[in-house]
N, C-alpha and C. Protein backbone atom coordinates (compact mmCIF):
# COMPACT_ATOMS: atom_id res chain seq x y z
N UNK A 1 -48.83 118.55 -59.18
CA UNK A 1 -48.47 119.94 -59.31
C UNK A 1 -49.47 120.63 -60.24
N UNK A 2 -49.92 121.64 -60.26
CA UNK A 2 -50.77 122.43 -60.54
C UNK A 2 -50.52 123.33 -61.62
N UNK A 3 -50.88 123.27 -62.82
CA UNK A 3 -50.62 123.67 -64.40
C UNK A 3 -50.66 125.09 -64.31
N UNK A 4 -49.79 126.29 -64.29
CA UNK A 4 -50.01 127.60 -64.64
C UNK A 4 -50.81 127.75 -65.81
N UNK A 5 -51.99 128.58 -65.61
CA UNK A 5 -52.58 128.93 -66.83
C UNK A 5 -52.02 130.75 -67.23
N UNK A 6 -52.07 131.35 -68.18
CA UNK A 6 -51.73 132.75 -68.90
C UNK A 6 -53.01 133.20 -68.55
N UNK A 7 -52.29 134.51 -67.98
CA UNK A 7 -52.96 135.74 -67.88
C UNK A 7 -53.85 135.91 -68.63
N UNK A 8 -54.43 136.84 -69.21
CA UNK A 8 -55.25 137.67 -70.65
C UNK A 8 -54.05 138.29 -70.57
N UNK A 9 -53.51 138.62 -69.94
CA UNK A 9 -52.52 140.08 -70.11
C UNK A 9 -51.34 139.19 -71.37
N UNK A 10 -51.01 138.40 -70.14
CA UNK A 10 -49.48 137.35 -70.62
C UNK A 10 -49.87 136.78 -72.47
N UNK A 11 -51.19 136.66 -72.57
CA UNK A 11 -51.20 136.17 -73.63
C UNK A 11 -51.52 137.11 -74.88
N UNK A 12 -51.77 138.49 -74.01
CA UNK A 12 -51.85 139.61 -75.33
C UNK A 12 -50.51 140.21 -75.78
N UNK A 13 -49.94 139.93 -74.35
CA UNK A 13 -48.46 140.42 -74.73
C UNK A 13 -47.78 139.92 -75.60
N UNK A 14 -47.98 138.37 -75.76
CA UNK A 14 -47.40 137.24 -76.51
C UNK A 14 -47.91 137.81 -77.71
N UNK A 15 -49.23 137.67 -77.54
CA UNK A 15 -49.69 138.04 -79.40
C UNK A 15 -49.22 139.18 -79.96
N UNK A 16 -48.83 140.48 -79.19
CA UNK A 16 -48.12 141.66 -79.29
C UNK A 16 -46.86 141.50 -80.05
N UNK A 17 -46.19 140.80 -79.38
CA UNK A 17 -44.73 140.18 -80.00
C UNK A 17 -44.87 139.23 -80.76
N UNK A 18 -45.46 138.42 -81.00
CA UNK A 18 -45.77 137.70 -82.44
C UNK A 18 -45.71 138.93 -83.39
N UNK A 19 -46.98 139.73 -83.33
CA UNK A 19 -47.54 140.98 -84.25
C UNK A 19 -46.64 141.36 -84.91
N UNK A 20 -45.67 142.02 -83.68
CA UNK A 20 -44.61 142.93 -84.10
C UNK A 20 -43.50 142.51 -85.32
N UNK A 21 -42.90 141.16 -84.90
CA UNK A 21 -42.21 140.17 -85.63
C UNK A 21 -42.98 140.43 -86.55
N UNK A 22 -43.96 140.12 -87.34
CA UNK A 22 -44.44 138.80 -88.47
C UNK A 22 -44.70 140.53 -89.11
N UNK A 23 -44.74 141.77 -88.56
CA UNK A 23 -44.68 142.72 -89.49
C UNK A 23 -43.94 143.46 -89.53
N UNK A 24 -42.71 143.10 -88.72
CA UNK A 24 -41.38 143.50 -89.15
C UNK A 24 -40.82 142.57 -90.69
N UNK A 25 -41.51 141.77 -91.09
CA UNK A 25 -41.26 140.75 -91.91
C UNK A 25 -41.41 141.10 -92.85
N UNK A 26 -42.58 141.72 -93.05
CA UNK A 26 -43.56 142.07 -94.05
C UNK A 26 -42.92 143.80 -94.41
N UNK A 27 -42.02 143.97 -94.13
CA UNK A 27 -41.57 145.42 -94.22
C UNK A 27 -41.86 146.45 -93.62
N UNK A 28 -42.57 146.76 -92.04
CA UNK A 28 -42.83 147.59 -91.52
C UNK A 28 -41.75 147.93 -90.58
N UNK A 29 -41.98 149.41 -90.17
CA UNK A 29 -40.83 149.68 -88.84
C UNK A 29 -41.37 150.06 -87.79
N UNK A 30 -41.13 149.64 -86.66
CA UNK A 30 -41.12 149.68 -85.67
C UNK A 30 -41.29 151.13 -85.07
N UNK A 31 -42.69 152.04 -84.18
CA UNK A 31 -42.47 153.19 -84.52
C UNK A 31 -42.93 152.98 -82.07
N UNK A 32 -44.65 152.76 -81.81
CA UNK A 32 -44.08 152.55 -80.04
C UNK A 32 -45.15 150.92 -80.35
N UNK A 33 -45.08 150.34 -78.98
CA UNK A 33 -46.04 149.79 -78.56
C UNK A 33 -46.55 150.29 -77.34
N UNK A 34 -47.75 149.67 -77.00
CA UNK A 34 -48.47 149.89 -75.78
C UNK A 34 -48.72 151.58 -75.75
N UNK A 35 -49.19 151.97 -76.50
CA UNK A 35 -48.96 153.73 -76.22
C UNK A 35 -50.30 154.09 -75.66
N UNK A 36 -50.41 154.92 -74.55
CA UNK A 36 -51.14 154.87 -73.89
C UNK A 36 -51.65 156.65 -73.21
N UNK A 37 -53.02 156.51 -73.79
CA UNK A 37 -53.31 158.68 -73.37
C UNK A 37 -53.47 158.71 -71.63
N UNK A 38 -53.16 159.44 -71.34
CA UNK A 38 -53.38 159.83 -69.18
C UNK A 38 -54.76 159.22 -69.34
N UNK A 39 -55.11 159.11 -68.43
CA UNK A 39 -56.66 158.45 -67.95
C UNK A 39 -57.85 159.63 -67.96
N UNK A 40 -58.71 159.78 -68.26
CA UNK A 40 -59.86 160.93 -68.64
C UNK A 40 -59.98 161.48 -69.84
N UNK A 41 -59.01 160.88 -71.13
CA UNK A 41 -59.39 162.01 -72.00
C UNK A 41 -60.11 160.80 -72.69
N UNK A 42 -60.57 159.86 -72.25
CA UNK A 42 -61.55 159.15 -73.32
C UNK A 42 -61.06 157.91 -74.24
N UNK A 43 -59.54 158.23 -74.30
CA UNK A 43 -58.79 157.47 -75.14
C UNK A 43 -58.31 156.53 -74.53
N UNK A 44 -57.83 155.57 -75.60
CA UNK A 44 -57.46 154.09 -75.29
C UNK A 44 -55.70 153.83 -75.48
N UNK A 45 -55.39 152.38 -75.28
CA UNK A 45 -54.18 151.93 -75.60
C UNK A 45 -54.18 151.70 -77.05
N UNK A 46 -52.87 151.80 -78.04
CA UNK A 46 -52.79 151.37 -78.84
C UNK A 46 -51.74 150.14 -78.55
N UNK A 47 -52.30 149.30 -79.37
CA UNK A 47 -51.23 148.10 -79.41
C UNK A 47 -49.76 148.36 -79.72
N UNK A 48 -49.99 148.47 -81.12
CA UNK A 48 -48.72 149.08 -82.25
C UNK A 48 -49.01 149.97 -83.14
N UNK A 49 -47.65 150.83 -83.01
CA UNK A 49 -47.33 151.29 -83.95
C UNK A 49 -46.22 151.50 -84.69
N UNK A 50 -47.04 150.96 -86.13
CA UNK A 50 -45.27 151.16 -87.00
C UNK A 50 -46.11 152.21 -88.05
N UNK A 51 -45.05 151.97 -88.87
CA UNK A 51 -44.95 152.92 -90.31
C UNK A 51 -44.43 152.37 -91.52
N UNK A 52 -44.50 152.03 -92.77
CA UNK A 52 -44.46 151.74 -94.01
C UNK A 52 -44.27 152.84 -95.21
N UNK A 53 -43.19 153.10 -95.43
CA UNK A 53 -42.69 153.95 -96.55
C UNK A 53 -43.63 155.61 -95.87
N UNK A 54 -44.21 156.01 -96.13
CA UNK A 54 -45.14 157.30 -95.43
C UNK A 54 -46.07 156.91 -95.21
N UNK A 55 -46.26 155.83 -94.86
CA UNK A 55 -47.93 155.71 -94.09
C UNK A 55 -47.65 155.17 -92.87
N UNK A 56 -48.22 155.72 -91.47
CA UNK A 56 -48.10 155.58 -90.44
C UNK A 56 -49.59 154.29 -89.84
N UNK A 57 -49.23 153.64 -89.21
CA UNK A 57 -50.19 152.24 -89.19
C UNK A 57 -50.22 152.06 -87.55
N UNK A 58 -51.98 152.36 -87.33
CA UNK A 58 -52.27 151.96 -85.99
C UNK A 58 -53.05 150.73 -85.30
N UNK A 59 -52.18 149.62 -85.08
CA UNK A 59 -52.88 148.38 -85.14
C UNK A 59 -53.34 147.84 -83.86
N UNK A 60 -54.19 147.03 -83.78
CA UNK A 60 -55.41 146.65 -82.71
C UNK A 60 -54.67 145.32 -82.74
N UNK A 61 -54.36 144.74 -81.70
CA UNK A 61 -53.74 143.23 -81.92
C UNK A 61 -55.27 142.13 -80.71
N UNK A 62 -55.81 141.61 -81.52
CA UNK A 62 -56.72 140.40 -80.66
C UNK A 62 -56.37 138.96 -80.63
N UNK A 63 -56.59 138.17 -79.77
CA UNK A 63 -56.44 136.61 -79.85
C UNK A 63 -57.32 136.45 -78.81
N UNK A 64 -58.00 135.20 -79.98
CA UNK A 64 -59.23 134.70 -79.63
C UNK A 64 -58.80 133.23 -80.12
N UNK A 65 -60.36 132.04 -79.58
CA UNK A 65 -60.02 130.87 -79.73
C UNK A 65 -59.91 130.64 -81.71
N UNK A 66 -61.18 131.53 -82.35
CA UNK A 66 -60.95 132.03 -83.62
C UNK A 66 -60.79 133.06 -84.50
N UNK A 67 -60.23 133.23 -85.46
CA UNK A 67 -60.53 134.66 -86.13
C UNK A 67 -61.68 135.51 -86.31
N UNK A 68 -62.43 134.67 -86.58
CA UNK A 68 -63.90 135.38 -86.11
C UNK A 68 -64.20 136.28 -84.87
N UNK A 69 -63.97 135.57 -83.64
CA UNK A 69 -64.23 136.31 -82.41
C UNK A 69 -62.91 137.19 -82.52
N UNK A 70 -61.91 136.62 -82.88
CA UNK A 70 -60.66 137.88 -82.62
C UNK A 70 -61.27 138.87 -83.02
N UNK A 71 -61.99 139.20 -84.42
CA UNK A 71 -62.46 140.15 -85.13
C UNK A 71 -63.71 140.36 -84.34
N UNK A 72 -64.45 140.34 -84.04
CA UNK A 72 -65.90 140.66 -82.82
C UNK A 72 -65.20 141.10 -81.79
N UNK A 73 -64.04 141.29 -81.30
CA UNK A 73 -63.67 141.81 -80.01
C UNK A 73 -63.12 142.87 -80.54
N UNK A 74 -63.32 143.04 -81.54
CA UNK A 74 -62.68 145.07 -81.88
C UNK A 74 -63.88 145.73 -82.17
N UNK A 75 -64.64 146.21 -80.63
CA UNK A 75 -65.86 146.70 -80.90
C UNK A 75 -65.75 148.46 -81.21
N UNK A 76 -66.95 149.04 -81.82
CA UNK A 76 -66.75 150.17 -81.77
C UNK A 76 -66.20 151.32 -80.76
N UNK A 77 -66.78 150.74 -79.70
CA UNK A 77 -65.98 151.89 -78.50
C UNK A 77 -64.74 151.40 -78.47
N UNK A 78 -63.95 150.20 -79.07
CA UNK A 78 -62.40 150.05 -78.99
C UNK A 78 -61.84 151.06 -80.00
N UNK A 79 -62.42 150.68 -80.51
CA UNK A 79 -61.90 151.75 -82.23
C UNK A 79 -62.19 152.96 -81.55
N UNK A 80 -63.27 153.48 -81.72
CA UNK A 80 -62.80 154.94 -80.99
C UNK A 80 -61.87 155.52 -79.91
N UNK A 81 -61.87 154.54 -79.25
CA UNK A 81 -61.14 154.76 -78.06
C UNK A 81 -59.34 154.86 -78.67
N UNK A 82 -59.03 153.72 -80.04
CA UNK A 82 -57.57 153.88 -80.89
C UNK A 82 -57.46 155.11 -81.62
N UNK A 83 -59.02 155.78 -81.99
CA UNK A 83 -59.37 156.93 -82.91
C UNK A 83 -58.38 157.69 -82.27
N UNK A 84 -58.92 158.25 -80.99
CA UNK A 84 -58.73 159.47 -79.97
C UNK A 84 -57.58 159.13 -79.48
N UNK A 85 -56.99 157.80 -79.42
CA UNK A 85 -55.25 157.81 -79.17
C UNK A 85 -54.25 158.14 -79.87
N UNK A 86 -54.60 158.02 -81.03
CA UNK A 86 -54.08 158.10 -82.42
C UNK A 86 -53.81 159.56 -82.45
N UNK A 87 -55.08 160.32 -82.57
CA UNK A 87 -54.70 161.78 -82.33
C UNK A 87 -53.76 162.52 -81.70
N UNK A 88 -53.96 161.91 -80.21
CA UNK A 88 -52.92 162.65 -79.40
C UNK A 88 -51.28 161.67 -79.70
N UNK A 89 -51.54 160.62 -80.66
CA UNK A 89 -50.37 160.61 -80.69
C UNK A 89 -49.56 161.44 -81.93
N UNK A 90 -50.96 161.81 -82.95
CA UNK A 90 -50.19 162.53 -83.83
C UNK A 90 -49.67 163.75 -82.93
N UNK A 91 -50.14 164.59 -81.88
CA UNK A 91 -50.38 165.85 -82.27
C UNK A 91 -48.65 166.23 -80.97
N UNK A 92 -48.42 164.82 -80.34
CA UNK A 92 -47.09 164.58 -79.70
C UNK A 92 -46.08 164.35 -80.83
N UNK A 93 -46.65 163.84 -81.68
CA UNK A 93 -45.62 163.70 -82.81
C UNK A 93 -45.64 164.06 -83.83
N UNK A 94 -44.92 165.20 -84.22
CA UNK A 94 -45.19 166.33 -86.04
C UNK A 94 -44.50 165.71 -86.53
N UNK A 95 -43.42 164.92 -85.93
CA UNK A 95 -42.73 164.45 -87.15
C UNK A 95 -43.39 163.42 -88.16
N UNK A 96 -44.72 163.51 -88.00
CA UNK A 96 -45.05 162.19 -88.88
C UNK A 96 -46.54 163.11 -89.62
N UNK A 97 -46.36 164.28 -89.56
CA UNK A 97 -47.75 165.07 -90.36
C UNK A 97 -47.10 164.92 -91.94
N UNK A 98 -47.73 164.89 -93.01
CA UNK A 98 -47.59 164.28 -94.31
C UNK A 98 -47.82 162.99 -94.35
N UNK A 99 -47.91 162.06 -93.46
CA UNK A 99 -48.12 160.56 -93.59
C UNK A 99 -49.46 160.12 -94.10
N UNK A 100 -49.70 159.04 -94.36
CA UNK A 100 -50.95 158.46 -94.68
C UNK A 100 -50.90 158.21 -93.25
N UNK A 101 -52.13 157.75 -93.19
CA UNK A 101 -53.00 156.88 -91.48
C UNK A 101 -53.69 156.28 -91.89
N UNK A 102 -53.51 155.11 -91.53
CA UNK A 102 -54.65 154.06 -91.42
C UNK A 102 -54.64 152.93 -89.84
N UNK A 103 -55.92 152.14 -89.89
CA UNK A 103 -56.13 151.33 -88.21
C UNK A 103 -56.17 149.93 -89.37
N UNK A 104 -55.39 149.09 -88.72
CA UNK A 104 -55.37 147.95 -89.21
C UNK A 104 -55.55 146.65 -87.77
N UNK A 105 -55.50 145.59 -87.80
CA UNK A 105 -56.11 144.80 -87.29
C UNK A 105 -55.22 143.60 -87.07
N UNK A 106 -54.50 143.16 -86.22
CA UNK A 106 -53.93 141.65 -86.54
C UNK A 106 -54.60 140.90 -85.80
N UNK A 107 -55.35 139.93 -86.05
CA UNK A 107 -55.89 138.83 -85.41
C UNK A 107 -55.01 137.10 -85.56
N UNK A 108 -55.42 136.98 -84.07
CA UNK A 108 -54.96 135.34 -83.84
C UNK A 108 -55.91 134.34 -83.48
N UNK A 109 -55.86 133.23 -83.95
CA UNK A 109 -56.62 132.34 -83.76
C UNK A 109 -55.99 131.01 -82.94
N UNK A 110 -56.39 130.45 -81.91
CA UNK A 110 -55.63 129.14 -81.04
C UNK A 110 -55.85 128.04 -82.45
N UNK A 111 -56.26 128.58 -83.63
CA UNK A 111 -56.34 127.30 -84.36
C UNK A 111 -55.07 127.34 -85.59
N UNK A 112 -54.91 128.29 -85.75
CA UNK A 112 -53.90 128.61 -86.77
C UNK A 112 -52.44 129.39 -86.15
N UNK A 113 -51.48 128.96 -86.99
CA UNK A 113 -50.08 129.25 -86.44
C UNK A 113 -49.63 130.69 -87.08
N UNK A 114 -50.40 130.91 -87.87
CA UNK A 114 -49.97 132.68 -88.75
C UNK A 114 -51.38 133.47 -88.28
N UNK A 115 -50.57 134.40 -87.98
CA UNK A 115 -51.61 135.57 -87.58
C UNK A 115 -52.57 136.20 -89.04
N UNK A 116 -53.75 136.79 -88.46
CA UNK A 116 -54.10 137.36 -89.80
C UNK A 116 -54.43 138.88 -89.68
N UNK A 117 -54.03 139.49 -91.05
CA UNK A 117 -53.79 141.04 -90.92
C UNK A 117 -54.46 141.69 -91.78
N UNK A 118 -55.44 142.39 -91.39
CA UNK A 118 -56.92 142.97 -91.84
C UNK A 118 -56.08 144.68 -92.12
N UNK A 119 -55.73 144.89 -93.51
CA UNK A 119 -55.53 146.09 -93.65
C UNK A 119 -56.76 147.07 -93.61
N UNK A 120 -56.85 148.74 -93.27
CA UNK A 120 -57.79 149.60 -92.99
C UNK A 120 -59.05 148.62 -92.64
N UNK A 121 -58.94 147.83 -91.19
CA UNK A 121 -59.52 147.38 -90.39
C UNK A 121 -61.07 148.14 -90.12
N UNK A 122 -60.91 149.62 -89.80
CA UNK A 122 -62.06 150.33 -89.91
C UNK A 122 -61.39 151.55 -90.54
N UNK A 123 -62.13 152.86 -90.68
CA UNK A 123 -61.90 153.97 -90.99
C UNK A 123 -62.66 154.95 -90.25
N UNK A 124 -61.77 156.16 -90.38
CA UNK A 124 -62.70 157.34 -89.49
C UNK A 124 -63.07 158.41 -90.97
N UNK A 125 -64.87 158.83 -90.38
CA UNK A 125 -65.50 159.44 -91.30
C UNK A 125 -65.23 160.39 -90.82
């Protein structure tokens, strides 16, 4: 019989829901996942988003065989592409103008059992 192997999809999803957990842990709340702009305006998916006391947190979730490459696969046109999602998700949502913002990062590694979480991952100038 013939071994199912995981998607990319099946296994980002997994790392998605790891993410979410291990920073629901850590004191964050739960705000969307998968949020996603119409197709043409340039913008990308965001993984997650939660929020922490007033700071609103837009995170990039990768799994790779290591943390290293997890972190090399959040290239600049990804980040921009979370930049310009981010926006339109503020500008759908006022209820969150006064917040801090920041892009943070959770990376997985097939070698380690805890995810790792790269606070202000990048920043916008």
């Amino acid at each position: 019989m013939k071994q199912k192997t995981q998607t990319a999809y099946q296994t980002g999803h997994f790392a998605e829901t790891i993410a979410l957990w291990y920073l629901r842990l850590k004191g964050y709340r739960f705000v969307a996942r998968n949020y996603t702009v119409k197709r043409g305006t340039g913008a990308g998916e965001i993984d997650l988003i939660m929020k922490k006391g007033k700071t609103i947190v837009f995170f990039e979730v990768k799994k790779r065989r290591t943390y290293h490459l997890s972190a090399e696969a959040i290239t600049i046109e990804n980040q921009m592409r979370v930049v310009r999602a981010s926006a339109v998700f503020l500008k759908e949502h006022p209820e969150y103008n006064g917040y801090q913002m920041r892009y943070d990062a959770i990376l997985f590694s097939d070698y380690h059992f805890l995810p790792r979480h790269i606070v202000n991952a990048w920043r916008v100038m």
